[in-house]
N, C-alpha and C. Protein backbone atom coordinates (compact mmCIF):
# COMPACT_ATOMS: atom_id res chain seq x y z
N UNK A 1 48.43 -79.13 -28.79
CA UNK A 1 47.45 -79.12 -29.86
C UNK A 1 46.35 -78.11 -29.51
N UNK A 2 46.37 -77.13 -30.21
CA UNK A 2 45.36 -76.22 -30.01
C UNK A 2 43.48 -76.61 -30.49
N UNK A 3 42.45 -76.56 -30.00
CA UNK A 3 41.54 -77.36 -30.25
C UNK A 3 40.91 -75.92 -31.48
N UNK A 4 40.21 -76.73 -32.11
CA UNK A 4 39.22 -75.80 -33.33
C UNK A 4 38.75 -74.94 -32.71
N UNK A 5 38.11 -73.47 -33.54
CA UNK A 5 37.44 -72.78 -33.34
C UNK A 5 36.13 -73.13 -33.46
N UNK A 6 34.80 -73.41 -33.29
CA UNK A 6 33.59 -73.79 -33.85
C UNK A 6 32.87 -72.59 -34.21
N UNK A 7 32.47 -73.22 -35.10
CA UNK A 7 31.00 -72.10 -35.71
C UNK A 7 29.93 -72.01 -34.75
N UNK A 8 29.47 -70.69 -34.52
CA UNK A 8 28.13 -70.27 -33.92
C UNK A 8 27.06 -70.21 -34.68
N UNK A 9 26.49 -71.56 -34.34
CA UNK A 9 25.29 -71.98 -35.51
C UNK A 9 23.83 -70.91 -34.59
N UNK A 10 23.73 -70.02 -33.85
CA UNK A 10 22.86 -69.09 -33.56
C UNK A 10 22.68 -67.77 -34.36
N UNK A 11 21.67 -67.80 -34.70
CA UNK A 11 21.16 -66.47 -35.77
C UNK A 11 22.10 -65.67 -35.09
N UNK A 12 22.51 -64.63 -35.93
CA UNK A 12 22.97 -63.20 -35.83
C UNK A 12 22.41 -62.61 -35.32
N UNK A 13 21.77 -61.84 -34.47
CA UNK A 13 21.37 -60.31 -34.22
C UNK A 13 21.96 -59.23 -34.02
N UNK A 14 22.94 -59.03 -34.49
CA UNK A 14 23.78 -58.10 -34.39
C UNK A 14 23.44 -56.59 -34.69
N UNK A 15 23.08 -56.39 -35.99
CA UNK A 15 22.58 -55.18 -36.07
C UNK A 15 21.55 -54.59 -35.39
N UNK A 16 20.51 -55.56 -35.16
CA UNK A 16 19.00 -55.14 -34.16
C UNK A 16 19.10 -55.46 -32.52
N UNK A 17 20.27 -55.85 -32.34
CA UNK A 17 20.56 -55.75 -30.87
C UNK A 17 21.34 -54.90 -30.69
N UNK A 18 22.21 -54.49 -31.31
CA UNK A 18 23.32 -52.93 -31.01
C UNK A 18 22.64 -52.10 -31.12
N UNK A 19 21.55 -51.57 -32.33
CA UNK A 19 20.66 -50.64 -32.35
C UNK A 19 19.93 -50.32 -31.30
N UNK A 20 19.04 -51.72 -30.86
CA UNK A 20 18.39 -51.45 -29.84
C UNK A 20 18.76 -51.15 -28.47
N UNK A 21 20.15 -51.61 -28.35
CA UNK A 21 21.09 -51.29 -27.18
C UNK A 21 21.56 -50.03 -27.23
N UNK A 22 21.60 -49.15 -28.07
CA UNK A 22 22.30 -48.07 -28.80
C UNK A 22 21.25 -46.67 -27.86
N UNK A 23 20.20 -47.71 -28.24
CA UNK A 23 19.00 -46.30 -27.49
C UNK A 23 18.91 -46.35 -25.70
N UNK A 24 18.89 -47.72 -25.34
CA UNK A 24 19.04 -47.72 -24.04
C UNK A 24 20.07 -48.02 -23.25
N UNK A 25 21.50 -47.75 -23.66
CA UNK A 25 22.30 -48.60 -22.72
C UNK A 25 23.29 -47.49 -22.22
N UNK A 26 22.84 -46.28 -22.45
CA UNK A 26 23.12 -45.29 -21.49
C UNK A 26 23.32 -45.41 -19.95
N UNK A 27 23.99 -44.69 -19.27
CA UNK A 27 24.19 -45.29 -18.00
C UNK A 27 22.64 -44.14 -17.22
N UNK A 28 21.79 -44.92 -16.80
CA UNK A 28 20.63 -44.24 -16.18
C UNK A 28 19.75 -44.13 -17.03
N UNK A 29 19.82 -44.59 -18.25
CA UNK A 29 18.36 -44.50 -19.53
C UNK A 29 17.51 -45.50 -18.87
N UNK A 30 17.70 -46.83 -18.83
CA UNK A 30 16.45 -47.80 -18.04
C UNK A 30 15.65 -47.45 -16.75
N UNK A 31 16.52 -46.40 -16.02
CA UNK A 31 16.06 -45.98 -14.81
C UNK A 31 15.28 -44.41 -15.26
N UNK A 32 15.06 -43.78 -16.24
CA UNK A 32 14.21 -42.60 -16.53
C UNK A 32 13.37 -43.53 -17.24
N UNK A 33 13.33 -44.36 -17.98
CA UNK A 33 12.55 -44.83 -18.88
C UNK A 33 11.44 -45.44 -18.03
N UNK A 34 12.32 -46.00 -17.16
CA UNK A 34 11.32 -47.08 -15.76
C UNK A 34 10.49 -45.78 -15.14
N UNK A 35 10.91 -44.77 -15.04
CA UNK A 35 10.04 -43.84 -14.21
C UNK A 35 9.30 -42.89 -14.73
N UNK A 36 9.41 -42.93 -15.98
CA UNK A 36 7.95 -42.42 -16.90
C UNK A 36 7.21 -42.97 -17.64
N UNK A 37 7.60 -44.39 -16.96
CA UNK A 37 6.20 -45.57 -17.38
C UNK A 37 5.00 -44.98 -16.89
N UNK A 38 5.22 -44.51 -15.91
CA UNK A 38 3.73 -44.15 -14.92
C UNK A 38 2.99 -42.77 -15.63
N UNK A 39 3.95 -41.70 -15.93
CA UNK A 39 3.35 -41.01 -16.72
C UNK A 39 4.24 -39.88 -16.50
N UNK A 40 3.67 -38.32 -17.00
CA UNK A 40 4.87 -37.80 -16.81
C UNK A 40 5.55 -36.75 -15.72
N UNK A 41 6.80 -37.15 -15.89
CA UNK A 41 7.22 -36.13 -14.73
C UNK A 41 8.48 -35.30 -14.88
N UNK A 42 8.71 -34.35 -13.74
CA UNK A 42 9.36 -33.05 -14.43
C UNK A 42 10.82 -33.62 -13.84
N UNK A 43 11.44 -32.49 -14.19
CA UNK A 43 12.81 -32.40 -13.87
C UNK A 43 13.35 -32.58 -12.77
N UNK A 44 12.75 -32.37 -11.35
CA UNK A 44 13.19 -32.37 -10.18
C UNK A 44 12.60 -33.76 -9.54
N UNK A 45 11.30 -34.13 -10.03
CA UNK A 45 11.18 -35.56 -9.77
C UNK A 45 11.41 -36.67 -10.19
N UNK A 46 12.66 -36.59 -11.50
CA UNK A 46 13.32 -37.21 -11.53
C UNK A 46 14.37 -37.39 -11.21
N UNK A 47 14.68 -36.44 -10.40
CA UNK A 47 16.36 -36.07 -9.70
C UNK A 47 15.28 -36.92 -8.31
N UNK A 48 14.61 -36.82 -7.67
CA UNK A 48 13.93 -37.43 -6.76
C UNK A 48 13.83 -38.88 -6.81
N UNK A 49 13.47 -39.43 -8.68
CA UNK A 49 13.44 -40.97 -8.05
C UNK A 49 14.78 -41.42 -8.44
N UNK A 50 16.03 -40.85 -8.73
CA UNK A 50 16.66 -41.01 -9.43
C UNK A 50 17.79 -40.52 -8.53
N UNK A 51 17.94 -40.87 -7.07
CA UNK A 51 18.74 -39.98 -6.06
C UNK A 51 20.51 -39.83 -6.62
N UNK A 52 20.61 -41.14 -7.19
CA UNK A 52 22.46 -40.96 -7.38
C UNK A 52 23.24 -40.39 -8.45
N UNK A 53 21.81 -40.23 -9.59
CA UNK A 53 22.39 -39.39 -10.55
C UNK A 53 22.46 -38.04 -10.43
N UNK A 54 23.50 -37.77 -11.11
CA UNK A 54 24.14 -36.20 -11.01
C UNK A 54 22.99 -35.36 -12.14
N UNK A 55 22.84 -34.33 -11.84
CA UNK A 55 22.43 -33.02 -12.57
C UNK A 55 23.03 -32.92 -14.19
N UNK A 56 24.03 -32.91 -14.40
CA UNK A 56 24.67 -32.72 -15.65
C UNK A 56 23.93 -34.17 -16.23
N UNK A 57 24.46 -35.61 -15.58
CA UNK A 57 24.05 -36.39 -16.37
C UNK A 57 22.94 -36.73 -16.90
N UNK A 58 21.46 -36.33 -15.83
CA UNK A 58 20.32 -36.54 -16.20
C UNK A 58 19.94 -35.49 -17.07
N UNK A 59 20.57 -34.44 -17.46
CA UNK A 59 20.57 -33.49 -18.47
C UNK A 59 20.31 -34.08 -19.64
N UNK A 60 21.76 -34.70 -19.96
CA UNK A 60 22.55 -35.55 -20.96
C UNK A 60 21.49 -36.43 -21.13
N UNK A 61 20.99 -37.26 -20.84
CA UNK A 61 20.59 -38.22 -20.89
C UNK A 61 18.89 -37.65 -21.67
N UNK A 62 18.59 -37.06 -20.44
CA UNK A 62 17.17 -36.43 -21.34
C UNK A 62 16.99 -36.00 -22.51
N UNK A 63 18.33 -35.06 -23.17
CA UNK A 63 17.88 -34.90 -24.21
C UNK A 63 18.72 -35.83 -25.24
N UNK A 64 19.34 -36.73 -25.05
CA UNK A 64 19.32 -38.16 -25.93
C UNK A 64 18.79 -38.61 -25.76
N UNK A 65 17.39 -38.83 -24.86
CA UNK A 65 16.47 -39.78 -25.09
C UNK A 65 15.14 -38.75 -26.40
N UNK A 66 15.37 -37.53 -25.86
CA UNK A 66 14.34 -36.68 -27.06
C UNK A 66 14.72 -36.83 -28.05
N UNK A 67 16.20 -36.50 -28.56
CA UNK A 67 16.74 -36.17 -30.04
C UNK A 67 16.63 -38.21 -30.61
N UNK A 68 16.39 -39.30 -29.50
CA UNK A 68 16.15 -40.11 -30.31
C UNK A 68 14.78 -40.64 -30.22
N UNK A 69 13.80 -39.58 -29.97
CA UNK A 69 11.98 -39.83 -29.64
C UNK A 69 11.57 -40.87 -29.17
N UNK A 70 12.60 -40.92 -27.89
CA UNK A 70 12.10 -41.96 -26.70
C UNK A 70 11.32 -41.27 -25.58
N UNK A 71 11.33 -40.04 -25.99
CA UNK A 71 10.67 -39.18 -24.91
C UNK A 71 10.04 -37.61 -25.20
N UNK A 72 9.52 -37.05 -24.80
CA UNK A 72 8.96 -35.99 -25.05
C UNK A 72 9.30 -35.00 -24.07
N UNK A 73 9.39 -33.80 -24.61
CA UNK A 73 9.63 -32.47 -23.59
C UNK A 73 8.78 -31.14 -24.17
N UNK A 74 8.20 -31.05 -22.42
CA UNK A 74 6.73 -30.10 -23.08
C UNK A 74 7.00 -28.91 -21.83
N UNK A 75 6.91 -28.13 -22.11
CA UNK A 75 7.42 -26.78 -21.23
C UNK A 75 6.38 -26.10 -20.42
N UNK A 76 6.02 -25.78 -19.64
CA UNK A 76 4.42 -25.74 -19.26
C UNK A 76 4.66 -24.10 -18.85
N UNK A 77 3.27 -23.69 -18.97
CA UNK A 77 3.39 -22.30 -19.24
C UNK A 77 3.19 -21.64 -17.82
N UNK A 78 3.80 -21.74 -16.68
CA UNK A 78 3.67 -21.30 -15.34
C UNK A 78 5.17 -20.47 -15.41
N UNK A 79 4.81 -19.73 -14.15
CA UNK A 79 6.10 -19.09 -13.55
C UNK A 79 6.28 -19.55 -12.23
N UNK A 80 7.94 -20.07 -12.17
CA UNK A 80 8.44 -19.73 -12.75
C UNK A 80 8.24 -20.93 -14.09
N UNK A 81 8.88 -21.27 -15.31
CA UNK A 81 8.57 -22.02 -16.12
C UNK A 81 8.92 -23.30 -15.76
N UNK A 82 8.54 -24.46 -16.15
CA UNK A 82 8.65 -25.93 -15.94
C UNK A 82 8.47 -26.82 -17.04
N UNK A 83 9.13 -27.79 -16.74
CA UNK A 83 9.19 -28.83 -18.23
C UNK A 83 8.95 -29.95 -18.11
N UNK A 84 7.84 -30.72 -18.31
CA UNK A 84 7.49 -31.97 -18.08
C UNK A 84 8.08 -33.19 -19.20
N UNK A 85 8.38 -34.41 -18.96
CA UNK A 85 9.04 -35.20 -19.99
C UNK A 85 8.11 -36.42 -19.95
N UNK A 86 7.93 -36.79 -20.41
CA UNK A 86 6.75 -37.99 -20.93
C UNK A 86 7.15 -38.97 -22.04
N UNK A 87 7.25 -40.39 -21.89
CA UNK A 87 7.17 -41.05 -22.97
C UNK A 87 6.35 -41.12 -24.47
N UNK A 88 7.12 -41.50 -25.32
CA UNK A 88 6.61 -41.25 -26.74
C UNK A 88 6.11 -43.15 -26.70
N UNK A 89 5.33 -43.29 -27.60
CA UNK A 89 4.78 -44.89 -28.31
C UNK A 89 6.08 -45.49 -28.32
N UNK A 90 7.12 -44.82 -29.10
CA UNK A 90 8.49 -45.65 -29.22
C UNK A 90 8.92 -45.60 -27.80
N UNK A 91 9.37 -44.98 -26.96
CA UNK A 91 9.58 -45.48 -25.86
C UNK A 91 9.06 -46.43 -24.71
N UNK A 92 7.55 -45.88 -25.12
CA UNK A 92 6.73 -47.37 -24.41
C UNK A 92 7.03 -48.32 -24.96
N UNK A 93 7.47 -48.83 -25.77
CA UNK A 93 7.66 -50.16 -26.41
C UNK A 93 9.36 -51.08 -25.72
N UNK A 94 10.09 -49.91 -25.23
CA UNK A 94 10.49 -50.43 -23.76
C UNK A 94 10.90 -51.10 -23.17
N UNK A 95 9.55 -50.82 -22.53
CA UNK A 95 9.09 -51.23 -21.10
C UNK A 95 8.85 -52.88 -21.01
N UNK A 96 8.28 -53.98 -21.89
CA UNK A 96 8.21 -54.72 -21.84
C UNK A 96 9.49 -55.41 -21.50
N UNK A 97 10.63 -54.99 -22.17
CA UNK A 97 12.07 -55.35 -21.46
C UNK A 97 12.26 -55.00 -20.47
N UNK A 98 12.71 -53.60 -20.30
CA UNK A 98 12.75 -53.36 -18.88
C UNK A 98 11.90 -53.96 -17.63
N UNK A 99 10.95 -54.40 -17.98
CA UNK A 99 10.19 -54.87 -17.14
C UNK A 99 10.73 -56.88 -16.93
N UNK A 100 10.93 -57.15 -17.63
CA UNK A 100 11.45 -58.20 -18.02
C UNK A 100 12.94 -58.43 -16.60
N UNK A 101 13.63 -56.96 -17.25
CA UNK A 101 15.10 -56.66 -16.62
C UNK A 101 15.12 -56.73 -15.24
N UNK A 102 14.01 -55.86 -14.82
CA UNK A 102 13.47 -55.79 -13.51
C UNK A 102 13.42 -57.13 -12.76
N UNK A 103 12.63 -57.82 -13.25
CA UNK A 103 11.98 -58.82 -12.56
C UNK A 103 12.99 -60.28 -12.68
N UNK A 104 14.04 -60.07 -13.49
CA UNK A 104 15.34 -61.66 -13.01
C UNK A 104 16.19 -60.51 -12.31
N UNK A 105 15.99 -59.21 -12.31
CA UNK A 105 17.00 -58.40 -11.17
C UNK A 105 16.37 -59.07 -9.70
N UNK A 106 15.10 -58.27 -9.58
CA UNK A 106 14.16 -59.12 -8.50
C UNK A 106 14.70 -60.54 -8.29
N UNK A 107 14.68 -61.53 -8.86
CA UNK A 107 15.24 -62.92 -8.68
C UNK A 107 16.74 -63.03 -8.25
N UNK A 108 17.24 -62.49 -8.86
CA UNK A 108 18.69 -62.59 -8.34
C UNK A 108 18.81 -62.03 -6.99
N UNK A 109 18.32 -60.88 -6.62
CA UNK A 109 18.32 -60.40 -5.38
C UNK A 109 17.93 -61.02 -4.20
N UNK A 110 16.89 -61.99 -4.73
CA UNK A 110 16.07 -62.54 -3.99
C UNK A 110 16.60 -64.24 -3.34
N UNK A 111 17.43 -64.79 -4.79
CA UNK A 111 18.74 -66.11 -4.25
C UNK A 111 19.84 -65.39 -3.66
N UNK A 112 20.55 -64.30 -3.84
CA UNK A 112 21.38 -63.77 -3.07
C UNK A 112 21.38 -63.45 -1.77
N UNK A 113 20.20 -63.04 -1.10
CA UNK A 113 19.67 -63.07 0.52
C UNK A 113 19.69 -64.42 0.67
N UNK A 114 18.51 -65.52 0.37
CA UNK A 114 18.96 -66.66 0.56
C UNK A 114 19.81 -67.25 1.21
């Protein structure tokens, strides 16, 4: 006897959680996003806090976070030239998750030594 399927009497979020997953669930988006909370920084210091990602990918990634105005790219007028990336309002808005993400990561890490 195979038992019923039941109904999932929990709201939907389907559309506003894929969306919102859509912008961050890039592999390394939470980890640029986490590191221009502080404010902004260029290209090589994010290859700095960001040791295991590859070059091509943090490419990739930067400018899908611009073309979806989670971030900003401002070119600074030195030689040789340099490009600073900085969060937009929509991307600060975030951080309150990520920060969230962070901190039961923190917990889990923390019963796992245990």
């Amino acid at each position: 006897m195979s038992l019923p399927c039941r109904k999932n009497r929990t709201p939907h979020p389907q559309c506003a959680l894929s969306d919102c997953m859509s912008f961050i669930g890039g592999a390394w988006t939470p980890n640029i996003i986490w590191y221009l909370s502080t404010g902004p920084r260029r290209f090589s210091e994010l290859r700095s806090d960001i040791p295991l990602v590859s070059a091509k990918v943090l490419t990739q990634r930067l400018r899908e976070l611009e073309e979806r105005g989670i971030l900003s790219r401002a070119v600074m007028d030195t030689s040789p030239p340099s490009v600073e990336y900085a969060l937009t309002a929509l991307g600060l808005e975030f951080m309150p998750v990520i920060q969230a993400i962070a901190e039961v990561g923190q917990r889990l890490k923390a019963r796992a030594a245990a």
